[in-house]
Protein backbone atom coordinates (compact mmCIF):
# COMPACT_ATOMS: atom_id res chain seq x y z
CA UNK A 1 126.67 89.75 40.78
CA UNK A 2 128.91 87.28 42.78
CA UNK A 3 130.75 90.53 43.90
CA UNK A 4 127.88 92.61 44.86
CA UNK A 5 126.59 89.29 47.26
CA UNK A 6 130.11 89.08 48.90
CA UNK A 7 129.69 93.07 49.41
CA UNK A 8 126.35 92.51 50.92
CA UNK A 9 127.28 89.79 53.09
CA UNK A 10 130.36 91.69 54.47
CA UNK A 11 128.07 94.80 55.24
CA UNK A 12 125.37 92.47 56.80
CA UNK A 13 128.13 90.86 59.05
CA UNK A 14 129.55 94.51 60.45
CA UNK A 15 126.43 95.44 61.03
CA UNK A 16 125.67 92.34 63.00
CA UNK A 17 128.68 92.52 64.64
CA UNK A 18 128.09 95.48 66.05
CA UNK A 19 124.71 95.23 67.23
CA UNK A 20 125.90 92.21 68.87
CA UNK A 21 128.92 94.60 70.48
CA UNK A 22 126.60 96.99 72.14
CA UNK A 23 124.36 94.53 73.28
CA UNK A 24 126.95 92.75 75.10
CA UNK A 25 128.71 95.94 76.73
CA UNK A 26 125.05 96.91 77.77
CA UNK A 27 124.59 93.75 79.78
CA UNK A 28 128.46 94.09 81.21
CA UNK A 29 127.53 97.09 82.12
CA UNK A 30 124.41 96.11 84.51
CA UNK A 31 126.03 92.30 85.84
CA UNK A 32 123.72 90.12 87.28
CA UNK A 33 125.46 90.19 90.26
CA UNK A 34 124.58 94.13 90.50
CA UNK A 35 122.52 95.45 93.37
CA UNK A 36 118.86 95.34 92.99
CA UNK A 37 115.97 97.69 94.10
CA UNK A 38 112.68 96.72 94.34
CA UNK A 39 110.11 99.39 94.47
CA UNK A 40 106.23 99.08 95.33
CA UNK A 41 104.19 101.79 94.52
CA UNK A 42 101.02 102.24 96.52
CA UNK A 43 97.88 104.60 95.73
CA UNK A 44 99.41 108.05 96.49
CA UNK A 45 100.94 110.60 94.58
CA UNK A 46 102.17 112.86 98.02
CA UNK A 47 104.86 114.85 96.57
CA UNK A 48 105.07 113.28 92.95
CA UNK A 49 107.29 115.23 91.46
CA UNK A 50 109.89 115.31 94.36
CA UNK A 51 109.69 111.71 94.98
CA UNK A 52 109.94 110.93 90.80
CA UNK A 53 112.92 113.69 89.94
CA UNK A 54 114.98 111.26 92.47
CA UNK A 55 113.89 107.94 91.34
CA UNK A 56 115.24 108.93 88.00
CA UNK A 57 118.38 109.66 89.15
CA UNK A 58 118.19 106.35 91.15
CA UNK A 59 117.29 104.65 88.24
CA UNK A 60 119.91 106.25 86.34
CA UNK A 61 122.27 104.13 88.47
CA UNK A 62 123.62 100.45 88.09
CA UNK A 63 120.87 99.14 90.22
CA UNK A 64 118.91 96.78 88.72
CA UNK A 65 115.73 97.86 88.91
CA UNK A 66 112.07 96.54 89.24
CA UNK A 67 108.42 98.36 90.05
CA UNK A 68 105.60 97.03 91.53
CA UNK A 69 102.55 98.26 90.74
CA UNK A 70 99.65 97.84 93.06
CA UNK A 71 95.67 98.26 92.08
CA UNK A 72 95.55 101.73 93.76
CA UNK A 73 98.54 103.53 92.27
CA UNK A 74 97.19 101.76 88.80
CA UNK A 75 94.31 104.08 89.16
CA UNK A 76 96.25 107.08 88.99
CA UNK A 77 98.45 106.68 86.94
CA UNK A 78 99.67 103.85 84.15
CA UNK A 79 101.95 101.55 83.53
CA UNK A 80 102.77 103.54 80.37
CA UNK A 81 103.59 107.07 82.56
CA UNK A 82 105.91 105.15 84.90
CA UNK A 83 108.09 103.36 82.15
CA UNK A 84 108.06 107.10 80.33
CA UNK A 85 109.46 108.65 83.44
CA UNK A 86 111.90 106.19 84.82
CA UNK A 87 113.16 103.49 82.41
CA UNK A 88 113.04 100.78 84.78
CA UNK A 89 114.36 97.19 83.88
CA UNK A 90 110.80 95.68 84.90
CA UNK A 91 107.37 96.96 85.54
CA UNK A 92 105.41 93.80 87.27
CA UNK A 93 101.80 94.16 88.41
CA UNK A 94 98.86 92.02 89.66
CA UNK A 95 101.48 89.18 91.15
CA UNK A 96 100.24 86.54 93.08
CA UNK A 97 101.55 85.15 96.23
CA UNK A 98 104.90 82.95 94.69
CA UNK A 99 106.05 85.73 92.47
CA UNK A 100 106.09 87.98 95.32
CA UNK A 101 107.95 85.82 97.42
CA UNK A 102 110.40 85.16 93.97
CA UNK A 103 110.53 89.53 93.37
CA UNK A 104 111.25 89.54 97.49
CA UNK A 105 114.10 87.23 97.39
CA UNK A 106 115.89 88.32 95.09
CA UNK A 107 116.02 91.91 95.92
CA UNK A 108 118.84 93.93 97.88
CA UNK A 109 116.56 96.71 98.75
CA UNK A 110 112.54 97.26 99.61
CA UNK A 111 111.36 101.13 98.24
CA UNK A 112 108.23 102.22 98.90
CA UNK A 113 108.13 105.78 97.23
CA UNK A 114 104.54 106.65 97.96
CA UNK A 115 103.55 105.00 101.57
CA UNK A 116 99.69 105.50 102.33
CA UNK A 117 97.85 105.52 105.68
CA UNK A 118 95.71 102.40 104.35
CA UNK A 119 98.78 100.89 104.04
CA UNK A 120 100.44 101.40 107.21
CA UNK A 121 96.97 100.70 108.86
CA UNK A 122 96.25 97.29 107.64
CA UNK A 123 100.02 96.15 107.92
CA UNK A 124 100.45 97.02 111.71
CA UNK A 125 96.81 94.84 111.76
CA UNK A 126 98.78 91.57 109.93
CA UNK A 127 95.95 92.56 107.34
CA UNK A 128 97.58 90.76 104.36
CA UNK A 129 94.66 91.01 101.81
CA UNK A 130 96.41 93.10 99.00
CA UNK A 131 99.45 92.65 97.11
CA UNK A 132 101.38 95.43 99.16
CA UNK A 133 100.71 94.29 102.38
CA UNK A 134 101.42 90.95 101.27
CA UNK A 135 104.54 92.66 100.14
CA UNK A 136 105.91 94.17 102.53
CA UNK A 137 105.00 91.16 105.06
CA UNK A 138 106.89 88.89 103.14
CA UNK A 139 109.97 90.75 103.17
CA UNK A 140 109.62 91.48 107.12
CA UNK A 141 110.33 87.84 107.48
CA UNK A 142 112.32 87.38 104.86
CA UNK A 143 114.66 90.47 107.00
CA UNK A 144 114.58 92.58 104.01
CA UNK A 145 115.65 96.24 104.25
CA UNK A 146 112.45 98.49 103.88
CA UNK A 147 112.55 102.15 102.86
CA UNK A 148 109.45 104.08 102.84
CA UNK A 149 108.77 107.70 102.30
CA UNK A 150 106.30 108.36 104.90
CA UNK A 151 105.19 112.08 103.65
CA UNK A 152 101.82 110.11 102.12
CA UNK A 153 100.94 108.54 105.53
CA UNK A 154 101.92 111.98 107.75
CA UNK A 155 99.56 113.92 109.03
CA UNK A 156 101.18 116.65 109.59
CA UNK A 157 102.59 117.36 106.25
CA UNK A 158 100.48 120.72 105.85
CA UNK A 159 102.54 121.39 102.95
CA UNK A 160 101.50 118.32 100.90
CA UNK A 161 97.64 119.25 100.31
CA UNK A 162 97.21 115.44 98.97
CA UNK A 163 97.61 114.11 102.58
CA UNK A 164 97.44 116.62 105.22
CA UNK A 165 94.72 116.51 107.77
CA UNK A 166 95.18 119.80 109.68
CA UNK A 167 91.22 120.25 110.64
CA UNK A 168 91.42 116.15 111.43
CA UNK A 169 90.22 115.55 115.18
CA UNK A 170 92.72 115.65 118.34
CA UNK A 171 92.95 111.55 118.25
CA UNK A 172 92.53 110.51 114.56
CA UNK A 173 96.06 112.58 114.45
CA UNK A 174 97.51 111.31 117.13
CA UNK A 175 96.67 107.49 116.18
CA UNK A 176 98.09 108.46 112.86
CA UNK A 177 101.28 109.68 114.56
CA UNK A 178 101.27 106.56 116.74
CA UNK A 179 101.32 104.23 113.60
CA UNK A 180 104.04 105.66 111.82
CA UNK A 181 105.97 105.73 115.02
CA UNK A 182 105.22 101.56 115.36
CA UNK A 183 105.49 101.42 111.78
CA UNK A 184 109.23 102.04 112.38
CA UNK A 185 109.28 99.82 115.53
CA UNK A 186 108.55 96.96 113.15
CA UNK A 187 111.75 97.59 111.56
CA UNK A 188 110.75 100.05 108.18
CA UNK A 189 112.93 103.48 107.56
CA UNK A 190 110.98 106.16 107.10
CA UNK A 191 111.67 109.11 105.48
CA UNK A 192 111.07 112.49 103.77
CA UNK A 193 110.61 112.91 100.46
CA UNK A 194 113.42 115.13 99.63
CA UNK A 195 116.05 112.30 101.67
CA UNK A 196 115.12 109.70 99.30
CA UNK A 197 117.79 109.30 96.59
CA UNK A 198 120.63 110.32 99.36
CA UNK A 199 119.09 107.53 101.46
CA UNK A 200 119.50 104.57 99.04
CA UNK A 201 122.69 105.89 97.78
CA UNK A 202 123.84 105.30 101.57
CA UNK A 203 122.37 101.77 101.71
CA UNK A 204 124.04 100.75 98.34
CA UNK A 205 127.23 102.25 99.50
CA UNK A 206 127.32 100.52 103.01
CA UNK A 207 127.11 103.53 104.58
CA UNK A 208 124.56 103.89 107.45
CA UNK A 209 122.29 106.32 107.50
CA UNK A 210 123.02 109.37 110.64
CA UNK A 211 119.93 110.07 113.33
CA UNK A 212 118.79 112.59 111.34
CA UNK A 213 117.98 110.68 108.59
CA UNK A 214 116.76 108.02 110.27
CA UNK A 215 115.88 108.41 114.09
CA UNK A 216 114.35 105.91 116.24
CA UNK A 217 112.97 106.96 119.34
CA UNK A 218 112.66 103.72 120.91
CA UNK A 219 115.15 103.65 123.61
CA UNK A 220 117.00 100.92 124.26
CA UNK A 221 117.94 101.77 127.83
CA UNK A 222 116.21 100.04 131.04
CA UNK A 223 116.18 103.61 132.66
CA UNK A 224 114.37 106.36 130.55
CA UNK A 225 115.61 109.91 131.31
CA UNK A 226 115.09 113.47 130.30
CA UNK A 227 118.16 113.03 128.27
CA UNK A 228 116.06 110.36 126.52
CA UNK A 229 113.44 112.89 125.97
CA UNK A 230 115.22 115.73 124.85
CA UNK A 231 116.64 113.65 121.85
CA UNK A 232 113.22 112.62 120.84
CA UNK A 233 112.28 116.35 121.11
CA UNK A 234 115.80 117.50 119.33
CA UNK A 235 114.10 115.16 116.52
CA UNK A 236 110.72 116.32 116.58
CA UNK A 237 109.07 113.43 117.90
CA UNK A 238 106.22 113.87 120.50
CA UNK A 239 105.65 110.12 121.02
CA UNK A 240 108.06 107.81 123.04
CA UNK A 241 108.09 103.80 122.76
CA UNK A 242 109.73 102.20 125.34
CA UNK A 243 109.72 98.71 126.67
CA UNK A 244 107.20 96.97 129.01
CA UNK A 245 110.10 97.12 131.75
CA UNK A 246 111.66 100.73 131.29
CA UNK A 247 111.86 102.68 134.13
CA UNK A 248 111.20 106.30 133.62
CA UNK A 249 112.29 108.65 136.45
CA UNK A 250 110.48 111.30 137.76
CA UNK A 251 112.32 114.27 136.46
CA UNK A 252 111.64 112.56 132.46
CA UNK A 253 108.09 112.50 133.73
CA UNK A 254 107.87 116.01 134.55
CA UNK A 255 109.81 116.87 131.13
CA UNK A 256 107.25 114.69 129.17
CA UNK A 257 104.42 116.61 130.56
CA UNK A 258 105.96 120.24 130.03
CA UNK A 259 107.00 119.70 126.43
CA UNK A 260 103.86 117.42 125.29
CA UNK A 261 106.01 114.11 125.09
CA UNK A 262 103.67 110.87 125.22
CA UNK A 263 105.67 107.86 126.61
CA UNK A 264 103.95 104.67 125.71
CA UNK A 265 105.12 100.83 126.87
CA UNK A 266 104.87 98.52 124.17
């Protein structure tokens, strides 16, 4: 009896021991001094499965990782489908003003997977009455890095059915245009879907991103030219923001009108 305890005891302690093992070479595997990605999801699902198939392989990763879940995205989808598809290390949702500030701080990196209009809208307003405004305004000040995919806010995405407006009026398009253009003025990345994973793999790595990942049009040159212009055009950009005291010269005037360029002082 005595000898069947000890055998017990010797099997309970391996197997403790080793439970204990892997436990500990998980957590030295993901240090707390790893980098960490905060993503907000907001109520869109523009390009779903693009924009999941590389979150999972950016969750994959060493980054620690923790979703926010606002009100809108809850609605189409739950909490249950987004730990199913990417494993995160948190799923947080309905935070109030301190944790946000708290989820803010300690984050390397601001994702925004699934950027709507609303959202855009209301935070070039300083409308701060949801949690992802809130969100995003808090780490604005706090100088955080922002990354949004913008295909949920563009109008022009004819291919993504869920947030094209071809048939939209003249202006409603072009004040969508102009918001995502000031959107990035306010100092948030935007990019396409199919960039995203190649994106934060370049911010992680301390790499910066090239123009064509990430081109802003604002120039920062007193004297606007056509060789101004025909790098906003080169990236596809028919909207110029320049500052209240740019001088733009008369043959980037005539260029702007041929090719459809608006140049707007802000």
């Amino acid at each position: 009896m005595d000898d069947k305890n000890i055998i017990d005891k010797e099997k309970i302690r391996e197997i403790v021991t080793k439970v204990v093992t892997e436990l500990f070479s998980e957590k030295q595997s993901k240090p707390s001094s790893s980098k960490k990605l905060l993503m907000l999801f907001t109520g869109s699902l523009a390009n779903y499965d693009i924009v999941m198939n590389q979150l999972r392989n950016i969750a994959s990763t060493k980054y620690q990782t923790t979703i926010v879940l606002s009100e809108s995205f809850l609605k189409l989808k739950s909490v249950e489908d987004v730990e199913k598809e990417l494993n995160p290390d948190r799923i947080l949702a309905n935070l109030d003003n301190y944790q946000i500030g708290e989820e803010v701080r300690r984050a390397d990196l601001i994702l925004i997977p699934f950027l709507t209009r609303n959202t855009v809208a209301k935070v070039l307003n300083a409308i701060t009455d949801s949690m992802p405004t809130n969100l995003i305004f808090t780490a604005l000040m706090l100088k955080k890095k922002i990354i949004a995919v913008r295909d949920g806010a563009n109008p022009e995405m004819l291919d993504c059915i869920t947030c094209a407006t071809p048939d939209a009026p003249a202006f409603i398009l072009s004040l969508m245009r102009k918001n995502l253009e000031l959107f990035k003025q306010i100092g948030i990345e935007l990019i396409k879907s199919d960039l995203l994973e190649e994106t934060v793999t370049y911010f992680f790595s301390n790499k910066k991103s090239s123009s064509t990942h990430s081109p802003h049009i604002k120039s920062k040159r007193e004297i606007i030219t056509s060789e101004d212009l025909k790098k906003a055009l080169k990236n596809k950009e028919k909207t110029l923001f320049v500052s209240l005291n740019a001088i733009i010269t008369d043959v980037a005037k005539e260029f702007a009108k041929k090719e459809g360029i608006e140049i707007i002082k802000i």
